[in-house]
Structure formats: structure tokens, C-alpha cells
Protein backbone atom coordinates (compact mmCIF):
# COMPACT_ATOMS: atom_id res chain seq x y z
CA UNK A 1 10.72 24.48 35.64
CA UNK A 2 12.28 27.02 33.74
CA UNK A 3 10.60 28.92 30.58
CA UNK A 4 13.00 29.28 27.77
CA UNK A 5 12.45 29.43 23.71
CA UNK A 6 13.50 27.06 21.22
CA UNK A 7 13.68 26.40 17.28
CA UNK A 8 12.69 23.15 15.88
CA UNK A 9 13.15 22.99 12.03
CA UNK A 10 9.47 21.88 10.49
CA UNK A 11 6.06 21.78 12.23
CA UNK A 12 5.82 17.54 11.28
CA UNK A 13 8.74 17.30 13.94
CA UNK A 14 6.47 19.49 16.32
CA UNK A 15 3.71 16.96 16.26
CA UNK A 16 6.69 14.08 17.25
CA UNK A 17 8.05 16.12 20.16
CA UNK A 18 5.79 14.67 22.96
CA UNK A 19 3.70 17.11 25.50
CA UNK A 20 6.00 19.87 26.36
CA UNK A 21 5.67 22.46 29.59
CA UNK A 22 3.51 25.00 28.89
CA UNK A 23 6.43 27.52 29.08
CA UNK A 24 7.84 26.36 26.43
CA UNK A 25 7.45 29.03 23.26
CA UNK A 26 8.25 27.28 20.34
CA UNK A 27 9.48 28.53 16.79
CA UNK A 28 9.22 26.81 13.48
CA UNK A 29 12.14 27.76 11.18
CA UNK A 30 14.41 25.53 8.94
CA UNK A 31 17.39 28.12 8.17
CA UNK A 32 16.30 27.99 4.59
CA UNK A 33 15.01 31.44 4.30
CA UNK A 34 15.90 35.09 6.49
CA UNK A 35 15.43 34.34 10.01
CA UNK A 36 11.75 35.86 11.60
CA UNK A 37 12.08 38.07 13.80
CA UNK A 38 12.39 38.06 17.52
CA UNK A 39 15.36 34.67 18.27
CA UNK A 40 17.58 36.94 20.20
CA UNK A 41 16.39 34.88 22.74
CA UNK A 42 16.34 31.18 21.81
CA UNK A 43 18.35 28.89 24.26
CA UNK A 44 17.63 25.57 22.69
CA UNK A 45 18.18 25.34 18.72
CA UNK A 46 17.10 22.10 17.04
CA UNK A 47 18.33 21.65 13.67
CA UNK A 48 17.28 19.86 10.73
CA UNK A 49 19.10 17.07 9.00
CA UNK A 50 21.40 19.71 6.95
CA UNK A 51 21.36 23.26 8.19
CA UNK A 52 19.88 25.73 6.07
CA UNK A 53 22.41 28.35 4.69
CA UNK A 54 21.39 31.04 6.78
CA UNK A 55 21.92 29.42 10.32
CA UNK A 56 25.46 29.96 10.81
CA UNK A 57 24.52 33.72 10.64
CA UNK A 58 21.10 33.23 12.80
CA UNK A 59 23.46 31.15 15.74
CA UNK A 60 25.73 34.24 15.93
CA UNK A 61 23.34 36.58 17.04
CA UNK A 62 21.77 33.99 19.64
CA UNK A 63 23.15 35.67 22.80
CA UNK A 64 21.67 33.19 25.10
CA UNK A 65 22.01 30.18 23.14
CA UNK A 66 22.73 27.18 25.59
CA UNK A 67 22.16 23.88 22.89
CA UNK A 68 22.41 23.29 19.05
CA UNK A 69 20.37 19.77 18.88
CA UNK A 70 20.99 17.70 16.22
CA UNK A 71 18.89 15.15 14.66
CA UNK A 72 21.98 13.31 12.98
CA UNK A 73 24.87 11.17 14.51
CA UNK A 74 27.64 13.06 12.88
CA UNK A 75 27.92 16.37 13.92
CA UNK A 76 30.75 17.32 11.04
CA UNK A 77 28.60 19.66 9.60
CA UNK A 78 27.22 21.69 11.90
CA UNK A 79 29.91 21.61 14.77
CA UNK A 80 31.99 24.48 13.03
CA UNK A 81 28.97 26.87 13.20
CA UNK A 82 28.21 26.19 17.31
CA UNK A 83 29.39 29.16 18.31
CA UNK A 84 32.05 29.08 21.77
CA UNK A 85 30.44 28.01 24.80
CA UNK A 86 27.04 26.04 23.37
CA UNK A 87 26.79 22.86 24.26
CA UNK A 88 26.22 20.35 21.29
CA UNK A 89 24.19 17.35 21.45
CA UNK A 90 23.75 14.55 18.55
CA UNK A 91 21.14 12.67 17.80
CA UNK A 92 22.81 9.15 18.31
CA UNK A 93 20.04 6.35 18.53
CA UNK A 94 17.94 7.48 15.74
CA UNK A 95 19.41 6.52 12.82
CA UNK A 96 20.39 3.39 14.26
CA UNK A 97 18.50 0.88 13.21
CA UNK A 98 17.84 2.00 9.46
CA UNK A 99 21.81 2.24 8.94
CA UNK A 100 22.59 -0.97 10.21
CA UNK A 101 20.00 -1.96 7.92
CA UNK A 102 21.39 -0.27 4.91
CA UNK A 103 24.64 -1.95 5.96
CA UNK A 104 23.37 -5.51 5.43
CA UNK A 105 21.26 -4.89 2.19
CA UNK A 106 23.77 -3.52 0.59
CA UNK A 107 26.64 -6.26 1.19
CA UNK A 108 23.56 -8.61 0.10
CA UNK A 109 22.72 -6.34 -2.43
CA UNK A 110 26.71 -6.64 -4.01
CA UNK A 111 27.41 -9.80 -3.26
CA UNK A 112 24.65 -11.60 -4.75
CA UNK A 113 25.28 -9.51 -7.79
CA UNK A 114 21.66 -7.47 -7.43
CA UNK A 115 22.68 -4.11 -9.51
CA UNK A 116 23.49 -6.63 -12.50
CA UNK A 117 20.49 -8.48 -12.79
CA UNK A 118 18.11 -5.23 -12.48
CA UNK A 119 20.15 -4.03 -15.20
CA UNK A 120 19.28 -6.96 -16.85
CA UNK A 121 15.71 -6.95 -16.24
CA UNK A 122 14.14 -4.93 -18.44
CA UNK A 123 16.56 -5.76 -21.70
CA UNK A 124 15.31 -9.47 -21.17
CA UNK A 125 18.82 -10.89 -20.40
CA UNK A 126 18.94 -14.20 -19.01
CA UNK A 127 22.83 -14.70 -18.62
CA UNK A 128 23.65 -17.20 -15.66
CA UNK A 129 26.13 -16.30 -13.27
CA UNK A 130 28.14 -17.47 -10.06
CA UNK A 131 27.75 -14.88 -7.23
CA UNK A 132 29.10 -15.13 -3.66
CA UNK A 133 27.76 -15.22 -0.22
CA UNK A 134 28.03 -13.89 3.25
CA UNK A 135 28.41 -16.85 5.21
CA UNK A 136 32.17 -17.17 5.99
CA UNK A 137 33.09 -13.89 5.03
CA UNK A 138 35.96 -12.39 7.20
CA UNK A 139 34.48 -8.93 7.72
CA UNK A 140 35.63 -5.97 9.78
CA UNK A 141 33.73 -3.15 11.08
CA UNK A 142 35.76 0.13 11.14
CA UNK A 143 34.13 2.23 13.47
CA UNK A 144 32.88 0.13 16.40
CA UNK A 145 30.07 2.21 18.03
CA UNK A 146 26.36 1.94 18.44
CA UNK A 147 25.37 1.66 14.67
CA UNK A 148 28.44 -1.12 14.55
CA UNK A 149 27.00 -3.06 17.68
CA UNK A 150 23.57 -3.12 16.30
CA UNK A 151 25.38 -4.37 12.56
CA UNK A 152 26.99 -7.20 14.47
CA UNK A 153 23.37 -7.63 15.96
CA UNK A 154 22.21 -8.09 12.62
CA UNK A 155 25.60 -10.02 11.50
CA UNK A 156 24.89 -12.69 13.81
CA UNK A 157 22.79 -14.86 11.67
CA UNK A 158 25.51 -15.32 9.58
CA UNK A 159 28.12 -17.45 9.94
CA UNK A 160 30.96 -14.69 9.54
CA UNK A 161 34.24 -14.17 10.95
CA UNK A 162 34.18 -10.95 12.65
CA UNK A 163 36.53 -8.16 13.71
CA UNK A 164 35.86 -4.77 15.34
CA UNK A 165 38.40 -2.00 15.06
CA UNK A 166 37.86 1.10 16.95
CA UNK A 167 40.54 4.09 17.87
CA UNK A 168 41.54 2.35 21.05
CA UNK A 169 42.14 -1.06 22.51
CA UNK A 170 38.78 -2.23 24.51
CA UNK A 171 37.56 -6.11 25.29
CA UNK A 172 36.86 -7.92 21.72
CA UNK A 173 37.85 -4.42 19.84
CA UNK A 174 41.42 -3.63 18.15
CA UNK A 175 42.97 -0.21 17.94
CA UNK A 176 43.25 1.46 14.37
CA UNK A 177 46.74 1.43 15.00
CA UNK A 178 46.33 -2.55 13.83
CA UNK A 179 44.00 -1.47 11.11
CA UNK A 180 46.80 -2.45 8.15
CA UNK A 181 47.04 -6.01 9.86
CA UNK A 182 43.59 -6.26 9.67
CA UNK A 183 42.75 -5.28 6.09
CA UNK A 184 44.91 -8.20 4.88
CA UNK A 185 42.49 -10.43 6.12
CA UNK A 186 39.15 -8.55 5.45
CA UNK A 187 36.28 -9.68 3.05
CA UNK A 188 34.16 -6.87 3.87
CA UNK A 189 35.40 -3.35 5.45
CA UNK A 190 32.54 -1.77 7.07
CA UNK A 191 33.24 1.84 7.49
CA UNK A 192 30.88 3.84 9.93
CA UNK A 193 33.89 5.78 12.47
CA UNK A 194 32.81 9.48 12.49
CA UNK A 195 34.53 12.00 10.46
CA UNK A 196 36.63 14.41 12.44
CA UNK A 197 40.73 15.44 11.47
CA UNK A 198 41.84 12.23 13.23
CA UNK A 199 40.21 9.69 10.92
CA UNK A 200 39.92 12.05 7.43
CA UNK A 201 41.66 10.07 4.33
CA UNK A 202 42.16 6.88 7.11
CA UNK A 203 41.62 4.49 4.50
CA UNK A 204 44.53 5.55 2.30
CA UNK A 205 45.42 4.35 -0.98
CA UNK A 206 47.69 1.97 0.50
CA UNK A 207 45.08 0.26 2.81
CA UNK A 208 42.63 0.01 0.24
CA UNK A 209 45.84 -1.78 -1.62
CA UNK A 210 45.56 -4.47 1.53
CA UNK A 211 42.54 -5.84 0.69
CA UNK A 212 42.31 -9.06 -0.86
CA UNK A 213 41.16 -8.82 -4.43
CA UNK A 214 37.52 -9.53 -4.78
CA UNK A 215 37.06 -7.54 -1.23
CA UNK A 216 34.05 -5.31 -0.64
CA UNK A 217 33.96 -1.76 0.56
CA UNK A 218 31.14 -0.26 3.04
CA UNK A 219 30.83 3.07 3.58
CA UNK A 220 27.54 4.59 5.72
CA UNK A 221 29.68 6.83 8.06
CA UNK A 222 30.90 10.15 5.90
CA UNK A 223 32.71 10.78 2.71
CA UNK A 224 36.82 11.55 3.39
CA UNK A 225 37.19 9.08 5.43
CA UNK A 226 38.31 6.77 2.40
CA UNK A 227 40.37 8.29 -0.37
CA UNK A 228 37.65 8.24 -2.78
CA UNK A 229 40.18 8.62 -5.95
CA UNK A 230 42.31 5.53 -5.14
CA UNK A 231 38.72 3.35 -4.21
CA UNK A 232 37.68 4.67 -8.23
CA UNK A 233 41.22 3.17 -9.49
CA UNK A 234 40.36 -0.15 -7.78
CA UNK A 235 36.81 -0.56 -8.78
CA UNK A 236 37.66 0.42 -12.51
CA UNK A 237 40.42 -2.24 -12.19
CA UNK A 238 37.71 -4.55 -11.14
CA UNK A 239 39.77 -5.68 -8.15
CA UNK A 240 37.82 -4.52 -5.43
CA UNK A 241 33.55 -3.76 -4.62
CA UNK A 242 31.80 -0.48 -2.72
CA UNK A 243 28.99 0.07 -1.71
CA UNK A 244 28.66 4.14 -0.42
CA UNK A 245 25.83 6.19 0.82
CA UNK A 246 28.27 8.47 1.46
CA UNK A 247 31.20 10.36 -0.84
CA UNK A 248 32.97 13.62 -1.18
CA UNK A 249 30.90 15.85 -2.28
CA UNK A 250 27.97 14.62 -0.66
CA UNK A 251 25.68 13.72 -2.61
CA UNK A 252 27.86 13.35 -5.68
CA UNK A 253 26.96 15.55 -8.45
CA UNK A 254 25.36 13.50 -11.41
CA UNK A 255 28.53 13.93 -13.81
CA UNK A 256 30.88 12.80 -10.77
CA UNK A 257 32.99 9.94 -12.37
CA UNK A 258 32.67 7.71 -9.15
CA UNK A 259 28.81 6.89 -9.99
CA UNK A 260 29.59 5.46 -13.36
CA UNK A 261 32.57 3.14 -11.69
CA UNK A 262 32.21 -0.69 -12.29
CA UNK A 263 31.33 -2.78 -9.10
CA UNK A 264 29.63 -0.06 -7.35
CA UNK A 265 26.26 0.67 -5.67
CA UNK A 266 26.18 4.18 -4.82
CA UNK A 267 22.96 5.45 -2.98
CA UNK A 268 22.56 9.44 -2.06
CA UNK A 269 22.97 9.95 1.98
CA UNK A 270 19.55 7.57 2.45
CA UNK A 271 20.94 4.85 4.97
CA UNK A 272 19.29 6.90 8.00
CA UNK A 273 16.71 7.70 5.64
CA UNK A 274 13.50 5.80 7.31
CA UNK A 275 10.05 7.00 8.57
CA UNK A 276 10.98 5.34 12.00
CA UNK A 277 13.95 7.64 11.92
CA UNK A 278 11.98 10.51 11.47
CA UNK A 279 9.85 9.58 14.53
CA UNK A 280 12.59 8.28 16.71
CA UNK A 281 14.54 11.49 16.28
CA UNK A 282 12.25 14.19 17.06
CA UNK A 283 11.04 12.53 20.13
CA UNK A 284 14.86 12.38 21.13
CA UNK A 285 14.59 16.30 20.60
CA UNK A 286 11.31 15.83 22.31
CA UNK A 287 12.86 14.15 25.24
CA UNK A 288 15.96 16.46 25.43
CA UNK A 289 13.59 19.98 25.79
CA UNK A 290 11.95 18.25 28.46
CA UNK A 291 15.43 17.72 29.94
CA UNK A 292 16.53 20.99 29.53
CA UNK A 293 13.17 22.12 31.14
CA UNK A 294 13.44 20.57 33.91
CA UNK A 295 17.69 21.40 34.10
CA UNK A 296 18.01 17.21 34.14
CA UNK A 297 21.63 16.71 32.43
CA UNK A 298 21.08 16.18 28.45
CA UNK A 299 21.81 13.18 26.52
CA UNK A 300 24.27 12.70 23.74
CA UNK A 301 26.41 15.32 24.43
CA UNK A 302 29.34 15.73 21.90
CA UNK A 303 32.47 15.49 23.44
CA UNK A 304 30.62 15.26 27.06
């Protein structure tokens, strides 16, 4: 059992953690104000959901920093600040569940035509339309990791046609490198691969041109990953549908010309955004101290 010291961002995450060894010292600090005194010698660093703006400066003066813990999946925005050496660790699993569900209220949500009839609501409207359905949608997840496993769980009810596209060739999954092929006959493109300089601006212009008209955009992964500008030129043609939690700048600012685009639902970075999330990722932090504790190898390693 080794004794170390660790940051965790907020004391409601310290009551999730779990029993930890008793020589484990423990401070509370979420990077949103000058660091207290006395980190020189934290080895385990536990961030919150977004970094505060003064932890970049805090990590460089952590001489024996060993782990930045994240409670998030994507580690694009706090992997530039690890400094050389640390080992990173996500926190996949968490937001699991709640982003899957996002995923299938909002193609509900935009398919059955939801945004229009709350509009509707309180001006008394009573206009009948025709909406469309899931079943028999041809829809492909882009991005075929945990989250997209547990969205097919959830898919399965459904009687959709479905296709997985990941960056290489497995069993059941196609490569990106057929991604164009794909799009032509997509209903629904589910985006949720992680944002890194290999998959930035992957759904170009011309892809989102691929779609068939009528064809409805998911995005609960990270803005950049779909050319943003070209996905505002379809909506305000009306030829295509979104549905983001994510955009570029994220969250978009309130005069950002995307949130007033027809035939979108545009929520603020909330897909993960769950009470169960809360709990499920501080006890992965939780679980990982003990790990680190007891020198058993951690979990969710980035690039590990």
C-alpha cells in the first residue's frame, strides 16, 4: 500500500469515491480559482468535467504527477495540458448509458416532429401533420465503440437496418475508408467517434451532400468532427435534419446562427448529463485511487 496525494474536483464527488486507504490525503480543488498551497506533491489528479482555467498552470508544477483522471470519455480537452510522461486515464463507462439515451430521444424527438408541436403548444395551434418513424430506417453509427454498442442495444427494438462504421475493418463493422458508400444509403448518421486530428472535419461538405434528402444528423461525440457551416446550408435548405449536443464552439454562443437553423434540435453538451452519471463516474475515480493504491494496473488508459 503506498501513501500518495490526490485532487478530486468538488467534495459531492468525495462522498461517491467509496472507502479509500487511510493514506490517502485528499484535496478538494476545481482549477477555478489560484491553486492552495502545498500540490507539489500530488500524484493522482482527478479532474472535473471541464478543467478550470488555472490547471494547465497547477499540472506544470506537479513534479510527481503520475495520473490526470478524467471523468469524461473524450479526453480532447484536457490531453494537451498532461504534461510528458503522465499517464491519462478517461472516464469511459460513465456517460454511457445517458448518451445512448440522448441518442434515441432525440432521433424520436426529430422524427416525430416534437420541437414543432411544443412550439405549437402554447399559441394553441392545432395544425395536423404527417411525421415519420424509426422502424425501417437505414441508420449508421459513425463511431462504433462502447456508447455505439449500448445505442444498438437500445436500437434493437426497432426494426432498423443497421450499419457500424469504425476506423478499421472488424466482424459486423466497416472501415471509414467506406464511409462515402455508406452515407448514400443512410437515414440516420449517428456520430459519436472521438475527436482527435484523424477524424476533425470527417464529415465534409461533400459527405453531408451523400445523404439522402430528408436524412437526419446525430451528433453526441464532439463539435469538428462535422463541418458545421455546410450542415447550416443543408438544414436552411430544408434538405437534411440534426440533432447536436455538441458544436464548435461548445456550447454555442446564444447569437450563433446554427441555433436559429430550421430542422434542428440543438441541446448544450447535456447527453452525459444524468445524476447516474455523476455517481457512476466518481466511483470509477473511486475505483481507480484504490488501484493506484494498491499499484493494480489502471483502467481506461488513453492510448494504453
Amino acid at each position: 500500500m503506498t501513501a500518495f496525494h490526490a485532487v478530486i474536483a468538488n467534495d459531492a464527488g468525495r462522498e461517491l469515491l467509496g472507502e479509500l486507504p487511510g493514506d490517502v490525503s485528499l484535496t478538494i480543488w476545481d482549477g477555478s480559482s489560484e491553486p492552495p498551497p502545498g500540490l507539489a506533491d500530488v500524484r493522482f489528479f482527478a479532474t472535473d468535467w471541464v478543467p478550470g482555467p488555472h490547471v494547465a498552470a497547477a499540472l506544470a508544477t506537479m513534479p510527481d504527477l503520475e495520473v490526470v483522471q478524467t471523468l469524461t470519455a473524450g479526453v480532447d480537452h484536457i490531453a494537451p495540458i498532461v504534461p510528458a510522461g503522465v499517464t491519462l486515464a478517461n472516464g469511459r463507462g460513465g456517460p454511457t448509458i445517458a448518451t445512448s439515451e440522448w441518442v434515441l430521444t432525440a432521433i424520436l424527438t426529430m422524427l416525430r416532429g416534437i420541437p414543432g408541436l411544443v412550439a405549437d403548444q402554447p399559441i394553441g395551434a392545432h395544425q395536423r401533420r404527417m411525421y415519420d418513424g424509426l422502424d425501417a430506417k437505414r441508420v449508421t453509427i459513425l463511431g462504433y465503440g462502447e456508447i455505439g454498442t449500448d445505442v444498438e442495444r437500445r436500437l434493437a427494438g426497432f426494426d432498423v437496418q443497421l450499419t457500424r462504421v469504425a476506423r478499421s475493418a472488424r466482424d459486423g463493422v466497416r472501415p471509414v475508408s467506406e464511409l462515402d458508400a455508406v452515407l448514400e444509403d443512410t437515414d440516420i448518421l449517428i456520430v459519436l467517434t472521438p475527436l482527435d486530428d484523424a477524424t476533425r472535419g470527417m464529415v465534409t461538405s461533400k459527405r453531408l451532400a451523400l445523404l439522402p434528402d430528408g436524412a437526419l444528423v446525430v451528433n453526441a461525440a464532439r463539435g469538428g468532427i462535422i463541418d458545421e457551416a455546410a450542415l447550416q446550408d443543408e438544414l436552411r435548405a430544408g434538405r437534411l435534419l440534426a440533432a447536436l449536443d455538441v458544436a464548435e464552439p461548445d456550447p454555442l454562443p446564444p447569437d450563433h446562427p446554427l441555433r436559429s437553423a430550421p430542422g434542428l434540435l440543438y441541446t448544450p453538451h447535456v447527453a452525459g448529463a444524468t445524476r447516474a452519471t455523476v455517481v457512476a463516474c466518481w466511483r470509477l475515480v473511486g475505483d481507480q485511487l484504490r488501484r493506484f493504491a494498491t499499484g493494480e494496473p489502471l483502467i481506461n488508459v488513453v492510448g494504453g
